[in-house]
N, C-alpha and C. Protein backbone atom coordinates (compact mmCIF):
# COMPACT_ATOMS: atom_id res chain seq x y z
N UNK A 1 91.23 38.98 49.88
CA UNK A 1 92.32 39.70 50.54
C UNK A 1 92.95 38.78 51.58
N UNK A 2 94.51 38.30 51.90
CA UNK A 2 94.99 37.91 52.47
C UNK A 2 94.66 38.14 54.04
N UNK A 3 94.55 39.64 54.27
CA UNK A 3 94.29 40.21 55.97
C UNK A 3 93.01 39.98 56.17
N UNK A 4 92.72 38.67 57.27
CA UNK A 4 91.73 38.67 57.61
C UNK A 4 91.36 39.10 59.47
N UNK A 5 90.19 40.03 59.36
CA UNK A 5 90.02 40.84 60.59
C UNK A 5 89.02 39.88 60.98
N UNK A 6 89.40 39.82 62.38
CA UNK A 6 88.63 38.89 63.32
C UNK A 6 88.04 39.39 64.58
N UNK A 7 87.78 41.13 64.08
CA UNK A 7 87.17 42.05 65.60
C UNK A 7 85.94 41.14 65.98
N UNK A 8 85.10 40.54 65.30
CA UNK A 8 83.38 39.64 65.19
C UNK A 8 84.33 38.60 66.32
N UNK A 9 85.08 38.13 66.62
CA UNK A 9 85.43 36.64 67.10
C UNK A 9 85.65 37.32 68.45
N UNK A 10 86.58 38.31 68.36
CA UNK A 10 87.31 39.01 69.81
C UNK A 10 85.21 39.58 70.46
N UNK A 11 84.57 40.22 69.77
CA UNK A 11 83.22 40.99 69.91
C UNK A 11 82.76 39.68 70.54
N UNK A 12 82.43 38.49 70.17
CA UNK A 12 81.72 37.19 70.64
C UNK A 12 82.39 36.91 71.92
N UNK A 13 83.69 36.52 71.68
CA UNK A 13 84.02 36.45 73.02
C UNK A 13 83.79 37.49 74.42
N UNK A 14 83.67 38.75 74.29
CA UNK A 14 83.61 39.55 75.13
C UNK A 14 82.32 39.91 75.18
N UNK A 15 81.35 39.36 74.49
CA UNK A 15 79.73 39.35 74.82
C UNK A 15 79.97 40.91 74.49
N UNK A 16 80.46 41.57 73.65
CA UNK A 16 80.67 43.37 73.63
C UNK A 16 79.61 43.38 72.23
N UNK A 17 78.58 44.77 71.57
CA UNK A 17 77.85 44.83 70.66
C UNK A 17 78.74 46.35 69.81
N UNK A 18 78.68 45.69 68.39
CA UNK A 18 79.67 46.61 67.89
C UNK A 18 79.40 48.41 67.86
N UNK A 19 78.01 48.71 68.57
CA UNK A 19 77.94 50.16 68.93
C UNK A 19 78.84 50.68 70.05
N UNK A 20 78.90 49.71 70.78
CA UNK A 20 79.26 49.82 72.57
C UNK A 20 81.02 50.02 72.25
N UNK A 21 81.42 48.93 71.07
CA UNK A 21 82.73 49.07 70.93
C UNK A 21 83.26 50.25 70.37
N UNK A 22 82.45 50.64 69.05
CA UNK A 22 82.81 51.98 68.50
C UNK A 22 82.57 53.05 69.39
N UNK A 23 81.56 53.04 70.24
CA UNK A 23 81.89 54.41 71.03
C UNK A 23 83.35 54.06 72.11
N UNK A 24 83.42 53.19 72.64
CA UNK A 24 84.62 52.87 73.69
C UNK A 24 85.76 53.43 72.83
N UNK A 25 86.21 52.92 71.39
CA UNK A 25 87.23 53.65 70.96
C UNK A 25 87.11 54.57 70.27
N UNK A 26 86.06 55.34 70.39
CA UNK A 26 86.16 56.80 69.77
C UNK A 26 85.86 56.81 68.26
N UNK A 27 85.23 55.93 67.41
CA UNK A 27 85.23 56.25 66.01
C UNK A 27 83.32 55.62 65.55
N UNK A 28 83.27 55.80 64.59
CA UNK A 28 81.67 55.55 64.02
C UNK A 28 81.54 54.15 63.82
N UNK A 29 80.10 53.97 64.42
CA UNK A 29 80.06 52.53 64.15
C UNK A 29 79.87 51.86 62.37
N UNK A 30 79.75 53.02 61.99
CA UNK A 30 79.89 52.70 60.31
C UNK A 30 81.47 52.72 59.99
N UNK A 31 82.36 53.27 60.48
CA UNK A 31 83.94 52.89 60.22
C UNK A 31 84.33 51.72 60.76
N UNK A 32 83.90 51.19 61.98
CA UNK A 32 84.20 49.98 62.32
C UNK A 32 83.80 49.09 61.61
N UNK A 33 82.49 49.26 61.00
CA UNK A 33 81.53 48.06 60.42
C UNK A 33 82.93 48.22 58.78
N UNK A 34 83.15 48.68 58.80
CA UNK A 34 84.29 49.08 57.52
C UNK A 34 85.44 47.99 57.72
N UNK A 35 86.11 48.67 59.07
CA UNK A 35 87.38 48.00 59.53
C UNK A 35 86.77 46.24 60.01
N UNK A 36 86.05 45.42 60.19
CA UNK A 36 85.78 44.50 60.69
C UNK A 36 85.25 43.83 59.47
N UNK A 37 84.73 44.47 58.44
CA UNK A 37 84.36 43.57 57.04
C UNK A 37 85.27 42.98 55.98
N UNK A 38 86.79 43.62 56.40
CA UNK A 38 87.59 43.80 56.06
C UNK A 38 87.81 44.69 54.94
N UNK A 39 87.22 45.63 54.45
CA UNK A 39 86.98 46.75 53.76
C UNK A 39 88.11 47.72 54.00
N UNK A 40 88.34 47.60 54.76
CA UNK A 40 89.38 49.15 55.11
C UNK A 40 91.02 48.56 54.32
N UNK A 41 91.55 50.01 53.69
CA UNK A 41 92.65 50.01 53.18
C UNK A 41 93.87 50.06 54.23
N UNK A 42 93.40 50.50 55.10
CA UNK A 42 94.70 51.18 56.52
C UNK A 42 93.82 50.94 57.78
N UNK A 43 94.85 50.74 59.03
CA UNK A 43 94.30 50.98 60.32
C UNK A 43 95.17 52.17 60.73
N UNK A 44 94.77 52.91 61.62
CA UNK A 44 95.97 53.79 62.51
C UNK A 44 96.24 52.61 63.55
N UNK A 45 97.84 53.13 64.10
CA UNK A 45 98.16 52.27 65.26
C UNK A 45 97.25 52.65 66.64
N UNK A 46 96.67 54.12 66.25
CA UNK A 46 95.74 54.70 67.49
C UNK A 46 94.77 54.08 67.40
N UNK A 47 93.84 53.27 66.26
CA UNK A 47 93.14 52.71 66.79
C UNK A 47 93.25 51.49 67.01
N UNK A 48 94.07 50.61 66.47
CA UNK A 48 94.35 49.38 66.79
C UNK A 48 95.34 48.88 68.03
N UNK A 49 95.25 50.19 68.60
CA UNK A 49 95.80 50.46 70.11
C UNK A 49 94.76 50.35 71.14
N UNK A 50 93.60 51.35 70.64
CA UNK A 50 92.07 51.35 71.43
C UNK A 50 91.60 49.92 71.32
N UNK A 51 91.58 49.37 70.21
CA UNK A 51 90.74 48.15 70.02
C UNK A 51 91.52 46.84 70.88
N UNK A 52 92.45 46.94 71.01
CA UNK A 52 93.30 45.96 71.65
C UNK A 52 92.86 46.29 73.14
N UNK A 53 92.72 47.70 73.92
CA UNK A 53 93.30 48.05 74.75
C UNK A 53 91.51 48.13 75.76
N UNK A 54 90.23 48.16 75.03
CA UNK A 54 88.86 47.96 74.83
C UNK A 54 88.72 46.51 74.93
N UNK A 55 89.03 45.29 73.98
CA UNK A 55 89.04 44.25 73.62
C UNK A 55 90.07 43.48 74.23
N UNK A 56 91.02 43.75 75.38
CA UNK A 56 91.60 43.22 76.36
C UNK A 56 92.73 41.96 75.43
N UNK A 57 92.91 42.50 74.31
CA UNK A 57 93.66 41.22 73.24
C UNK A 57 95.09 41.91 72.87
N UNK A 58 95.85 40.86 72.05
CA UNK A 58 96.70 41.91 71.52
C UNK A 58 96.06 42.10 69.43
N UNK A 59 97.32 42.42 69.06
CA UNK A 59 96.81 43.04 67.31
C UNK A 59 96.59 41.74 66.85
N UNK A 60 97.19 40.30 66.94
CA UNK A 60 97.41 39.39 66.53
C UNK A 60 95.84 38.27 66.63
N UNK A 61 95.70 38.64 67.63
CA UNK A 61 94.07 38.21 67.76
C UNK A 61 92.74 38.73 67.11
N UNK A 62 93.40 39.89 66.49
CA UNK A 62 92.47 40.72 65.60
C UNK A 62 92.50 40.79 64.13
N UNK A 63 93.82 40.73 63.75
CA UNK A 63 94.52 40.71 62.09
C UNK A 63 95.43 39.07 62.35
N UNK A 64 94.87 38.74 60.77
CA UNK A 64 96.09 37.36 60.38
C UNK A 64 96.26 37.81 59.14
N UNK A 65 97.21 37.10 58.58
CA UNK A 65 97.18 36.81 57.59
C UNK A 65 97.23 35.12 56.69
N UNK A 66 96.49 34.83 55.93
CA UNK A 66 96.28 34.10 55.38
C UNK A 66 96.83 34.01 53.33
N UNK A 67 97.54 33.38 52.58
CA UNK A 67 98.10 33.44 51.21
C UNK A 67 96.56 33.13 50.38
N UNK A 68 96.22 33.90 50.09
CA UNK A 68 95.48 33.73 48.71
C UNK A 68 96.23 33.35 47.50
N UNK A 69 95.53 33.23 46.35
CA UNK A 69 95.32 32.83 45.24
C UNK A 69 96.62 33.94 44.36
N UNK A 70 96.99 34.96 44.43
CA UNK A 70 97.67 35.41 44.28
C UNK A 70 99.17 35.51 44.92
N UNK A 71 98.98 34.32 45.94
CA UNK A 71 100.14 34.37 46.57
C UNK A 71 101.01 33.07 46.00
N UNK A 72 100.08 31.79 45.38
CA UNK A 72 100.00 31.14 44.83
C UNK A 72 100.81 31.45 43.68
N UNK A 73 100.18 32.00 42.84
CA UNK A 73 100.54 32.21 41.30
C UNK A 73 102.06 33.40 41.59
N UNK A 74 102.38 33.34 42.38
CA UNK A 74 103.77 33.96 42.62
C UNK A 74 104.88 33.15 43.02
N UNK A 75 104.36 32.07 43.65
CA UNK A 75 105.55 30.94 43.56
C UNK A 75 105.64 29.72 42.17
N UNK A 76 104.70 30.43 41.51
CA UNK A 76 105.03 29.27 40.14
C UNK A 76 105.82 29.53 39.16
């Protein structure tokens, strides 16, 4: 998948443990472990509002994007 989530990099830097974070923004630490594996189909902006706003970052420090292999075979 092109979107790569980098909550683990923002989590290291802030010495934060991903229970401590899921309760700060309100959701299960099994949905986060979702949203941070990059597993998840969608974010809400509500939570990628909390996670920014918890995690002292903006969205850009959390989501990139990167062209895979399919991004490839679309310019040929």
């Amino acid at each position: 998948m092109p979107i790569i989530v980098d909550i683990d990099i923002m989590l290291a830097r802030r010495k934060m443990q991903v229970g401590v974070l899921a309760e700060r923004i309100g959701i299960t630490p099994a949905n986060l472990a979702v949203l941070k594996n990059g597993r998840a189909k969608a974010v809400r902006f509500a939570t990628l509002e909390a996670l920014c706003d918890v995690l002292e970052c903006q969205p850009g420090d959390l989501l990139r994007w990167e062209p895979g292999p399919e991004a490839d075979a679309s310019e040929a």
